[in-house]
C-alpha atoms as a PDB file:
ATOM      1  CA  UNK A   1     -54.156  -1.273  28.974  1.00  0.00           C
ATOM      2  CA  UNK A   2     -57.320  -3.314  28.679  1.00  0.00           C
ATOM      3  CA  UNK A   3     -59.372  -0.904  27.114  1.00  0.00           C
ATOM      4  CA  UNK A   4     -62.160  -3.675  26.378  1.00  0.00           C
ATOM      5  CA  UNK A   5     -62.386  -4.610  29.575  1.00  0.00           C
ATOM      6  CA  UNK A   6     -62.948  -1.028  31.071  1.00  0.00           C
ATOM      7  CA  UNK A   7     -65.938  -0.136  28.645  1.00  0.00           C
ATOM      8  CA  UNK A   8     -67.297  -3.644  29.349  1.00  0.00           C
ATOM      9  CA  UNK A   9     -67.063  -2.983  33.114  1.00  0.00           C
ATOM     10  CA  UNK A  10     -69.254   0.334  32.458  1.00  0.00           C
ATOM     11  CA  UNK A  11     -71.492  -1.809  29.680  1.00  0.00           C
ATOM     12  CA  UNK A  12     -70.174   0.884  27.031  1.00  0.00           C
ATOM     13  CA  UNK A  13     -69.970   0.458  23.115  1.00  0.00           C
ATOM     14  CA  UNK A  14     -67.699   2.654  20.997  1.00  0.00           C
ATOM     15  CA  UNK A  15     -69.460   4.618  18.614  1.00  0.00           C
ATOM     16  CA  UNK A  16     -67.060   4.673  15.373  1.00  0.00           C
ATOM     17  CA  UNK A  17     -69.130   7.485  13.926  1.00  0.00           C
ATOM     18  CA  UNK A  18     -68.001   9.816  16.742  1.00  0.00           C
ATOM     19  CA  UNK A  19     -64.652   8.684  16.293  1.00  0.00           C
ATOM     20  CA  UNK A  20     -63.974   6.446  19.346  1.00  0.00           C
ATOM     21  CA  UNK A  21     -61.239   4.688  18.865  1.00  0.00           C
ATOM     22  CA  UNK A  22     -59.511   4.290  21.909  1.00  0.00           C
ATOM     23  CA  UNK A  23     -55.819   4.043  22.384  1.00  0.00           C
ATOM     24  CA  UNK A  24     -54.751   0.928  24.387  1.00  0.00           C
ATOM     25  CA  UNK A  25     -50.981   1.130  24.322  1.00  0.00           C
ATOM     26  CA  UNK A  26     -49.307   2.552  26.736  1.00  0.00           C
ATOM     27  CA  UNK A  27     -46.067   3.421  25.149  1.00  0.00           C
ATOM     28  CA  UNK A  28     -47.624   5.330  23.007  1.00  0.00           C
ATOM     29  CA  UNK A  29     -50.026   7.239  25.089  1.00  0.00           C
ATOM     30  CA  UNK A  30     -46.201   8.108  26.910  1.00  0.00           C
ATOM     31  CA  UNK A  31     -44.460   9.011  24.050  1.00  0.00           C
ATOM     32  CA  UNK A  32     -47.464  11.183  23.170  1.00  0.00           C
ATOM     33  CA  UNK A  33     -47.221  12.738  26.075  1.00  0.00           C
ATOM     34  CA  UNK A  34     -43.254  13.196  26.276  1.00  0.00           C
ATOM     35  CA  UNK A  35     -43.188  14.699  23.165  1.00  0.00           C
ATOM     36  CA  UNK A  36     -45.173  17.561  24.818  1.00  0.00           C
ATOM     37  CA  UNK A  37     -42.663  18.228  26.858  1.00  0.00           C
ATOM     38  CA  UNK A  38     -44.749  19.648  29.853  1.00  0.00           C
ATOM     39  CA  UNK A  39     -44.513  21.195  32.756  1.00  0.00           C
ATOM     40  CA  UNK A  40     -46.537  22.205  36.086  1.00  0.00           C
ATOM     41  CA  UNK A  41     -47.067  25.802  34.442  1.00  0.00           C
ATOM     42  CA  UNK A  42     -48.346  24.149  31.296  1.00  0.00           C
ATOM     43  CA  UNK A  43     -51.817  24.850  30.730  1.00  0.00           C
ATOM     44  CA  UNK A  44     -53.257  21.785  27.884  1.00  0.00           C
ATOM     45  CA  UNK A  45     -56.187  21.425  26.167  1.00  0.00           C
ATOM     46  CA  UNK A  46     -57.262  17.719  25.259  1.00  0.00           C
ATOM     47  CA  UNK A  47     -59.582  16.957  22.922  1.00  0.00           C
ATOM     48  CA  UNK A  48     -61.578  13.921  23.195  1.00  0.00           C
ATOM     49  CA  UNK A  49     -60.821  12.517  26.610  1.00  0.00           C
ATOM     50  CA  UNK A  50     -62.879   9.081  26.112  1.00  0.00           C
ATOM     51  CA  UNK A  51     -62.054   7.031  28.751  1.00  0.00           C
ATOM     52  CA  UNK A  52     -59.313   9.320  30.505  1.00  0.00           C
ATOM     53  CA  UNK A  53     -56.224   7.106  29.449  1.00  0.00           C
ATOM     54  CA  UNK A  54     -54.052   9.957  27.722  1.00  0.00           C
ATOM     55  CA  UNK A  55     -56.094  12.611  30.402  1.00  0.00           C
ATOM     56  CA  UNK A  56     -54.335  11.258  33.275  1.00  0.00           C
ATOM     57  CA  UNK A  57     -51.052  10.877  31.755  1.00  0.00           C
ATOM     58  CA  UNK A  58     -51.433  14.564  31.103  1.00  0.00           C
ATOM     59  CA  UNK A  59     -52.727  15.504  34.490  1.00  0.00           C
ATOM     60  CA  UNK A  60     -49.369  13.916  35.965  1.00  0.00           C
ATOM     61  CA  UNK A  61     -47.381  16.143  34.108  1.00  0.00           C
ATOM     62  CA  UNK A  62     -49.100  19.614  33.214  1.00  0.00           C
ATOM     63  CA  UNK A  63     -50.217  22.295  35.939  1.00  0.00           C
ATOM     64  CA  UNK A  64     -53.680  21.813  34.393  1.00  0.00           C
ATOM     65  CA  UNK A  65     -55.854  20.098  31.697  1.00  0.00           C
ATOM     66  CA  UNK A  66     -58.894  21.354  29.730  1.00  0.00           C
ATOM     67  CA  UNK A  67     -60.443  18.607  28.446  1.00  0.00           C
ATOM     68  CA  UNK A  68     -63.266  17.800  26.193  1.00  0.00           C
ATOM     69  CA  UNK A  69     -66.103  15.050  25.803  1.00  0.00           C
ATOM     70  CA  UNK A  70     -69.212  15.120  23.994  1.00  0.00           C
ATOM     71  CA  UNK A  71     -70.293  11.743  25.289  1.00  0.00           C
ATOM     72  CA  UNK A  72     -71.957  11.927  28.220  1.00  0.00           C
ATOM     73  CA  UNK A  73     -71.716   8.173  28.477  1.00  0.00           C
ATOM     74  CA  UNK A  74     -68.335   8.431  30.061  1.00  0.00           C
ATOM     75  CA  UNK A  75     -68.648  10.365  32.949  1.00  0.00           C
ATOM     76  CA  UNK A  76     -68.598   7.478  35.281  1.00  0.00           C
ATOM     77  CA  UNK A  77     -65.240   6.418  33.919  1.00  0.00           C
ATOM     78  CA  UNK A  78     -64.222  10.566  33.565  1.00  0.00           C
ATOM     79  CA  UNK A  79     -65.111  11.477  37.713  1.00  0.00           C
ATOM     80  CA  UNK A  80     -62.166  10.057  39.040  1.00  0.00           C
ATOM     81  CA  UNK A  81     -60.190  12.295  37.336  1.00  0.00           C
ATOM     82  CA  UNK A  82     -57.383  14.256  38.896  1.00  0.00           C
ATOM     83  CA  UNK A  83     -58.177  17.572  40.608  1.00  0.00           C
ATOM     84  CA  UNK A  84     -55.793  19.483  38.409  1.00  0.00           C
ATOM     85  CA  UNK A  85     -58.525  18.390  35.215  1.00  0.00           C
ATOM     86  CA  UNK A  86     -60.877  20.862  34.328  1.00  0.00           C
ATOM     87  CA  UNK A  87     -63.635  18.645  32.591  1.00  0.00           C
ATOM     88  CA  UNK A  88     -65.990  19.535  29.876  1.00  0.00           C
ATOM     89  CA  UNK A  89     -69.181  17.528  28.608  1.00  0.00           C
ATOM     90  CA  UNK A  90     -70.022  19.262  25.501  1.00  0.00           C
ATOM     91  CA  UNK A  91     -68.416  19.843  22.393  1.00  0.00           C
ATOM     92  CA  UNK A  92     -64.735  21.542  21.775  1.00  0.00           C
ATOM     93  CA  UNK A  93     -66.007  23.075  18.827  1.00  0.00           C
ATOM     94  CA  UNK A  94     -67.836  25.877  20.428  1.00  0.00           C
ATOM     95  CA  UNK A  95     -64.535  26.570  23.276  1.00  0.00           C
ATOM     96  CA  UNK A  96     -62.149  26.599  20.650  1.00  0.00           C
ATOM     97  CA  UNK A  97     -64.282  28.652  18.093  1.00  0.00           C
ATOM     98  CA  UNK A  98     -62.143  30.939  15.515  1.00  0.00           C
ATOM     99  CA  UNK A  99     -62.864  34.687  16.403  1.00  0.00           C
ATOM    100  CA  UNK A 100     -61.477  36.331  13.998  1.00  0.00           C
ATOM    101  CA  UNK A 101     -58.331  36.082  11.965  1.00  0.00           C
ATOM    102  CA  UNK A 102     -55.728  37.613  14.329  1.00  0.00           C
ATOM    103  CA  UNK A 103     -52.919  37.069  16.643  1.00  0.00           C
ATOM    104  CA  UNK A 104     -54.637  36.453  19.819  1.00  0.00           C
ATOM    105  CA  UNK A 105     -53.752  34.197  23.180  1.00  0.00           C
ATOM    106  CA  UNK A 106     -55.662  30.977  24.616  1.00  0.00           C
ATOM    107  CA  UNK A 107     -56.293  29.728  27.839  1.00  0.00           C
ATOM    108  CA  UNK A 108     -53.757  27.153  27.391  1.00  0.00           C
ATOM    109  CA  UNK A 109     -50.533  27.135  26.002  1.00  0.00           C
ATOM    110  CA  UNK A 110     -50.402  22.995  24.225  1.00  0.00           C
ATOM    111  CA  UNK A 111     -52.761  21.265  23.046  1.00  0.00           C
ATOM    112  CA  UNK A 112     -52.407  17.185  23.311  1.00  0.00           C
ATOM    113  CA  UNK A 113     -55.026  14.722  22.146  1.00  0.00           C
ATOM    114  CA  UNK A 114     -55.968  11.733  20.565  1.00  0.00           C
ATOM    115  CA  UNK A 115     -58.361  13.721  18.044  1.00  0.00           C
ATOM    116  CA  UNK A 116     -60.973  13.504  16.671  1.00  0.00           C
ATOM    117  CA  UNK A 117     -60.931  13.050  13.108  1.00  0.00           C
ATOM    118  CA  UNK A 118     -64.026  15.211  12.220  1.00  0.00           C
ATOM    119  CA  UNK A 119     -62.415  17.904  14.221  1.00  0.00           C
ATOM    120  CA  UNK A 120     -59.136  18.465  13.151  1.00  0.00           C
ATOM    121  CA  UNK A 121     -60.512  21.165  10.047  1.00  0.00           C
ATOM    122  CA  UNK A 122     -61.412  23.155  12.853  1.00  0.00           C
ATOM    123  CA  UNK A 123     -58.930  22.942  15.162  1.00  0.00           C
ATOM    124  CA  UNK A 124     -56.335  23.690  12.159  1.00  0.00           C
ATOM    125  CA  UNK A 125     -58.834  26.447  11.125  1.00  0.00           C
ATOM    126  CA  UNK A 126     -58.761  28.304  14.945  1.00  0.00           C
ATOM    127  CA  UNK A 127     -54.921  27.223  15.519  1.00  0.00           C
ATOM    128  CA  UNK A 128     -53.963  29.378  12.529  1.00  0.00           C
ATOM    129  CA  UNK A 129     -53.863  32.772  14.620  1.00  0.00           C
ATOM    130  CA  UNK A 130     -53.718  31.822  18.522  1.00  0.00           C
ATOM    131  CA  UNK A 131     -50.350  31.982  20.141  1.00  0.00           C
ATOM    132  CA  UNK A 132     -49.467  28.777  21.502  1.00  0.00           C
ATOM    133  CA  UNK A 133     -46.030  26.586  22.658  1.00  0.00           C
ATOM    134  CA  UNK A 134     -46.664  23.327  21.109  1.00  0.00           C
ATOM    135  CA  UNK A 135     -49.125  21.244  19.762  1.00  0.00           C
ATOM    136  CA  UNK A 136     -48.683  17.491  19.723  1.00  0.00           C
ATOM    137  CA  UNK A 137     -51.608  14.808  17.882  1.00  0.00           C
ATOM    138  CA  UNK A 138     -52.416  11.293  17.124  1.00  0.00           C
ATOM    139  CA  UNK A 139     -54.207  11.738  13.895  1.00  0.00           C
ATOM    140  CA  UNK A 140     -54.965   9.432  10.968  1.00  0.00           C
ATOM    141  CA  UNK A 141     -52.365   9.033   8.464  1.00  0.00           C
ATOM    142  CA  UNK A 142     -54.138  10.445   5.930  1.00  0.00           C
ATOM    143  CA  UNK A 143     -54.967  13.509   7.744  1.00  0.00           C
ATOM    144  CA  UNK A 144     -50.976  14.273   7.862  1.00  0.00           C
ATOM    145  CA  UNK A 145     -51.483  14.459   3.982  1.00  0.00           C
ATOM    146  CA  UNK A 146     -54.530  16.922   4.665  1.00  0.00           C
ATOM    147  CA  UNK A 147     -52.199  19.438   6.789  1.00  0.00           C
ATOM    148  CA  UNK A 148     -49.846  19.243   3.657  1.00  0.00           C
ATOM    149  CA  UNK A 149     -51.919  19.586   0.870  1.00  0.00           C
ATOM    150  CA  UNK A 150     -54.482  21.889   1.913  1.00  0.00           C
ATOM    151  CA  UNK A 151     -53.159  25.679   0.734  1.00  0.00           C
ATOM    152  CA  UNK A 152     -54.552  27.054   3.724  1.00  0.00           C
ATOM    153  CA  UNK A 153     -53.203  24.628   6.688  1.00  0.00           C
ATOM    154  CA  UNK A 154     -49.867  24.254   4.507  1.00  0.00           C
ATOM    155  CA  UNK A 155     -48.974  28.054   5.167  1.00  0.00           C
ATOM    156  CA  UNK A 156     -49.749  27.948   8.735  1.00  0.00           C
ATOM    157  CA  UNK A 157     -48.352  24.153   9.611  1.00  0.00           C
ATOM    158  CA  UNK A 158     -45.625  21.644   8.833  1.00  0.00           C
ATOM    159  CA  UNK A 159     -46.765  18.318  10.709  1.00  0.00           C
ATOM    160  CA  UNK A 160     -43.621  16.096  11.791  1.00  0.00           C
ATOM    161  CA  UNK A 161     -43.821  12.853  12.536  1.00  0.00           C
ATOM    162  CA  UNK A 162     -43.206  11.129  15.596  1.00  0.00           C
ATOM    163  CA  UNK A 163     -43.873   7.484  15.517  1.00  0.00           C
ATOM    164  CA  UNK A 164     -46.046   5.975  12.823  1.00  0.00           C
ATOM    165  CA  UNK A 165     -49.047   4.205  14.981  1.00  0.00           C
ATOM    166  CA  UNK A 166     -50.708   0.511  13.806  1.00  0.00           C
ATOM    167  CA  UNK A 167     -54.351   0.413  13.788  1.00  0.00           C
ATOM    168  CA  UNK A 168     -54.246  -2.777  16.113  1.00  0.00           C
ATOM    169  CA  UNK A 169     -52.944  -0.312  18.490  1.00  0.00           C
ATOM    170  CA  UNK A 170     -56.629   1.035  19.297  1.00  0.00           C
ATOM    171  CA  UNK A 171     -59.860  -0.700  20.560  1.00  0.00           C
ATOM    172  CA  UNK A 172     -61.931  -0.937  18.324  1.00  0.00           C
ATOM    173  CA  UNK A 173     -59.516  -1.010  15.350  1.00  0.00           C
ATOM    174  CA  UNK A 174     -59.834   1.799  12.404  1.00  0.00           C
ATOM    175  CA  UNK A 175     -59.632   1.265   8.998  1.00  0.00           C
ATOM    176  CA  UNK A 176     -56.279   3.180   8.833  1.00  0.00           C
ATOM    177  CA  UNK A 177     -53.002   3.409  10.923  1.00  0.00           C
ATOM    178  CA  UNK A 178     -52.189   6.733  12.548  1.00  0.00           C
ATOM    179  CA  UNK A 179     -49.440   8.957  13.498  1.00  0.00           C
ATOM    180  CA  UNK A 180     -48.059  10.894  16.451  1.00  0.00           C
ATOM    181  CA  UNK A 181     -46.998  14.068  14.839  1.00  0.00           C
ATOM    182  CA  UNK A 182     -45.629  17.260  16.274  1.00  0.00           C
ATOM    183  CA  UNK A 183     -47.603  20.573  14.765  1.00  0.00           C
ATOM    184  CA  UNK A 184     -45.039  22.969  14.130  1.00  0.00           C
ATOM    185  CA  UNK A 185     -46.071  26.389  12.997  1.00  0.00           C
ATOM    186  CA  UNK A 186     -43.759  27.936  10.465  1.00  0.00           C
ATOM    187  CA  UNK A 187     -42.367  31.149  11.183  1.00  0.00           C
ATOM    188  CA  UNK A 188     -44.097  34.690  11.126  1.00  0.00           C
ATOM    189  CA  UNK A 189     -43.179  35.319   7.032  1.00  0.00           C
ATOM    190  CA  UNK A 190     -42.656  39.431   8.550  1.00  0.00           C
ATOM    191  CA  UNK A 191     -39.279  37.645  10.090  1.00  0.00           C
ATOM    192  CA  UNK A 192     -38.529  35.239   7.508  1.00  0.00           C
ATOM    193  CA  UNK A 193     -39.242  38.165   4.836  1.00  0.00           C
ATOM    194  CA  UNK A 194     -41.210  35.273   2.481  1.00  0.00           C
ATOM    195  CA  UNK A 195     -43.473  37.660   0.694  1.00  0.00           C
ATOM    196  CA  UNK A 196     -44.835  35.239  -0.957  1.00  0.00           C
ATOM    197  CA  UNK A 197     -46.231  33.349   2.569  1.00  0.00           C
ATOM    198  CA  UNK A 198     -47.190  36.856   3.956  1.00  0.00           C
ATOM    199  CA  UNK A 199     -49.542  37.132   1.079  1.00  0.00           C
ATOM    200  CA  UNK A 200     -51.065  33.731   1.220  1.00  0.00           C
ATOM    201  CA  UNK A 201     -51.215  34.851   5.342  1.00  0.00           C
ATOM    202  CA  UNK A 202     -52.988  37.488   3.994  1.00  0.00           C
ATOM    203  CA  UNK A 203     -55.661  35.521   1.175  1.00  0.00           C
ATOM    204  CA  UNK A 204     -57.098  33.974   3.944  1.00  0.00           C
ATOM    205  CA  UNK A 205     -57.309  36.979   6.889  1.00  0.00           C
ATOM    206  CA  UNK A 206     -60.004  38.321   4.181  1.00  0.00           C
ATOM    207  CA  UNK A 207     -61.004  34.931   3.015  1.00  0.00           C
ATOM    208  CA  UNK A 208     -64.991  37.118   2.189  1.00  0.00           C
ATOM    209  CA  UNK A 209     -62.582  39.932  -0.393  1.00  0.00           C
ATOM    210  CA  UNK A 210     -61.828  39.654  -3.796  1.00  0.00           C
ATOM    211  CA  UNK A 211     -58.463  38.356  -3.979  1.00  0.00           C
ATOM    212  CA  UNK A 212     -56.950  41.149  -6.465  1.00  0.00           C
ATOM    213  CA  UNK A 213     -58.055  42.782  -3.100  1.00  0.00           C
ATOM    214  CA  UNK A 214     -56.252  40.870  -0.694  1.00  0.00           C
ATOM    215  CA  UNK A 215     -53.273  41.225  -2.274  1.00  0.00           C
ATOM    216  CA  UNK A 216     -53.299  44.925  -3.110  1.00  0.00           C
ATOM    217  CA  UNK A 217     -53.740  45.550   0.941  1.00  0.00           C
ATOM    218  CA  UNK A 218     -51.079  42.642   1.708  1.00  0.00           C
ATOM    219  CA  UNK A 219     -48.416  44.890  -0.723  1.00  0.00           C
ATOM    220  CA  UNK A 220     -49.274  47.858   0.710  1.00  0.00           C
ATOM    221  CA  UNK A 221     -48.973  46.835   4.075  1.00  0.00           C
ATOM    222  CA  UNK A 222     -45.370  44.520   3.639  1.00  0.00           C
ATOM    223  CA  UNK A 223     -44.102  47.343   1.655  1.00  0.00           C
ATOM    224  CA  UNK A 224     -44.397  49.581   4.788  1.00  0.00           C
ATOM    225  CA  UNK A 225     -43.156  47.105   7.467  1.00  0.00           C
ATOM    226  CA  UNK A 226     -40.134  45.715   5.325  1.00  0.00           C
ATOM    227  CA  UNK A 227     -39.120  48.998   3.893  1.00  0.00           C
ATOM    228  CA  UNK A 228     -40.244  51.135   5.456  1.00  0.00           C
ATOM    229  CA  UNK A 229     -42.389  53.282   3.211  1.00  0.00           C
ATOM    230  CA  UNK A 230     -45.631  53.649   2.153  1.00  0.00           C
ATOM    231  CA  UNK A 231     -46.909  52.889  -1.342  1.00  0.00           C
ATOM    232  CA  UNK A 232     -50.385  53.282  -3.652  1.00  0.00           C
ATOM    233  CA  UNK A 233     -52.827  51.728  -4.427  1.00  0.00           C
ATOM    234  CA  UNK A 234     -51.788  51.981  -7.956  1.00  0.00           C
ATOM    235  CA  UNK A 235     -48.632  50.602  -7.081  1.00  0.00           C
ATOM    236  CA  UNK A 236     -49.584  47.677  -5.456  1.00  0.00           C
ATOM    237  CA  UNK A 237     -51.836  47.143  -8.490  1.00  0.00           C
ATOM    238  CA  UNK A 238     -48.798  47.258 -10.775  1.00  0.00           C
ATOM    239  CA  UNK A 239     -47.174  45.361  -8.411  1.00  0.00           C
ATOM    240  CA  UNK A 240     -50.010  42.648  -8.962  1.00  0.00           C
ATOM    241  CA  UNK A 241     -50.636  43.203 -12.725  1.00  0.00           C
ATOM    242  CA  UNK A 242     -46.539  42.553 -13.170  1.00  0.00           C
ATOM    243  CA  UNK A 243     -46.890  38.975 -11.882  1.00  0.00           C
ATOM    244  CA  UNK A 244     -49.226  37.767 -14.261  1.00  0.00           C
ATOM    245  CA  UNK A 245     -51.776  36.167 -11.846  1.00  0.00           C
ATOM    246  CA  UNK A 246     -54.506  34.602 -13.959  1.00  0.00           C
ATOM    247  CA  UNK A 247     -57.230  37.700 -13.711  1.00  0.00           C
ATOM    248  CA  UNK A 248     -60.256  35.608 -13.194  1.00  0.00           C
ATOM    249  CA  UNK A 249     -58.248  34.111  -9.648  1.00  0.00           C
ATOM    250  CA  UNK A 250     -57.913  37.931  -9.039  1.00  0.00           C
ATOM    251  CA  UNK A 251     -61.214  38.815  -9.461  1.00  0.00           C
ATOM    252  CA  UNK A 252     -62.590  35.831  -6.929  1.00  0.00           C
ATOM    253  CA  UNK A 253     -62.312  35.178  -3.453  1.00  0.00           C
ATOM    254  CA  UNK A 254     -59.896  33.386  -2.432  1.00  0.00           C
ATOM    255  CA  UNK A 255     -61.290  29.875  -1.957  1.00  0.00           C
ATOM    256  CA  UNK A 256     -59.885  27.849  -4.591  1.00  0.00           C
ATOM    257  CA  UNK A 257     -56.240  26.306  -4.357  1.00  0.00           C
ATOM    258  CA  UNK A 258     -55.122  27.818  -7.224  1.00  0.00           C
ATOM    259  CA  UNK A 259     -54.856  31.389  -5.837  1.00  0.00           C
ATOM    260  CA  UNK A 260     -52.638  30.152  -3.434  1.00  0.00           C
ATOM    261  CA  UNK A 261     -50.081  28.350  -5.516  1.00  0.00           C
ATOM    262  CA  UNK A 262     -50.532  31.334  -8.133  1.00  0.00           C
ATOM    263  CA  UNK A 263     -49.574  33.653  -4.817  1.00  0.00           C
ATOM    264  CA  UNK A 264     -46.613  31.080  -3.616  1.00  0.00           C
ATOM    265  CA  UNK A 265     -45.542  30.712  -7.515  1.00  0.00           C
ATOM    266  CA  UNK A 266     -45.182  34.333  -8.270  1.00  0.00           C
ATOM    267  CA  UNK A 267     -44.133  36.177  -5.042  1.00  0.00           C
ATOM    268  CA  UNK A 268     -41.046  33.620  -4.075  1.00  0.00           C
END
């Protein structure tokens, strides 16, 4: 796909600090696509649709597509779109904004894009409670290590990779090469009976609580789902006091990544 060629056509200029970096292979875009594994009652949401390359693919294949772009300079490339694309000029931040941190349903059921870099944090961030069927994104390399490191997204997300994707593969080229990686959420910890997960689950429900807190609710609570029965206050605190959590995590909120490996460490 000559990529070059279409933005020249529309006299268009990437703008690398809004993350345009188009990709111009097709394989790719397909195997980005495939990997969704879609259907006509698949409902996606694409972030970033820049010149409508991985947009139509998705069009041909889902029942419909919400899709994003926050540069206006594209609509003349963007109206041919298929009828089945429900297009947005503004930014994804404010559709996809987190609403509190509970189980809750979207208006589509996958989400497939070339994203963003600058908005994955808050995708991550509103993907950690919405029921969904698969997520599937060509992200920097590096940002695979984010989703792995960070306490928060690691609880939520292992990110598999698909293909690793050269940087000569987009127009212009980035600084970095990129992957096509499958989002899979890790299991409800309530089924998997990981304690230890629950309460990390739990840290960051009540991110604004003291963390001593957090976890004192989180006991009480997995106490009377697992077994069944209620317990104290007093006993969770025991509970708590018994692990030998550094008491100056405790007595913060829970913003640090320490609290979360403490959590993960102690409650295995």
């Amino acid at each position: 796909m000559d990529v070059q060629r279409i933005l020249e056509k529309h006299d268009l200029k990437p703008n690398p600090s809004l993350d345009q970096f188009f990709m111009k292979d097709e394989e790719i875009i397909n195997l980005t696509v495939e990997s969704a594994k879609l259907n006509k009652k698949d409902t996606v949401l694409e972030i970033g649709s820049g010149i409508g390359n991985l947009t139509k693919a998705l069009a041909r294949q889902a029942g419909k597509v919400i899709a994003f772009e926050v540069d206006h300079r594209f609509k003349p490339i963007l109206k041919g779109l298929p009828p089945n694309v429900e297009m947005h000029y503004a930014s994804a931040v404010k559709y996809f904004q987190l609403r509190g941190k509970f189980l809750k349903k979207a208006k589509f059921n996958k989400v497939v894009s070339n994203l963003p870099y600058s908005l994955l944090e808050p995708l991550l961030h509103n993907l950690t409670f919405l029921l969904y069927d698969k997520v599937i994104l060509l992200i920097p390399l590096k940002a695979v290590k984010t989703i792995q490191q960070k306490p928060i997204f690691s609880c939520f997300f292992v990110p598999k990779i698909i293909a690793t994707v050269p940087k000569a593969k987009f127009y212009p080229q980035p600084k970095t090469n990129s992957a096509v990686i499958d989002l899979i959420r890790r299991e409800d910890p309530i089924k998997t009976k990981d304690l230890g997960l629950f309460l990390r689950w739990c840290l960051y429900q009540h991110e604004g609580q003291l963390a001593k807190n957090s976890l004192m609710f989180g006991l009480i609570k997995w106490h009377k789902i697992i077994y069944g029965r209620q317990i104290t206050k007093n006993q969770a605190r025991q509970i708590i006091q018994k692990a030998k959590i550094n008491p100056q995590l405790l007595n913060s909120k829970p913003e640090s990544r320490q609290i979360y490996d403490a959590v993960k460490e102690k409650f295995k």
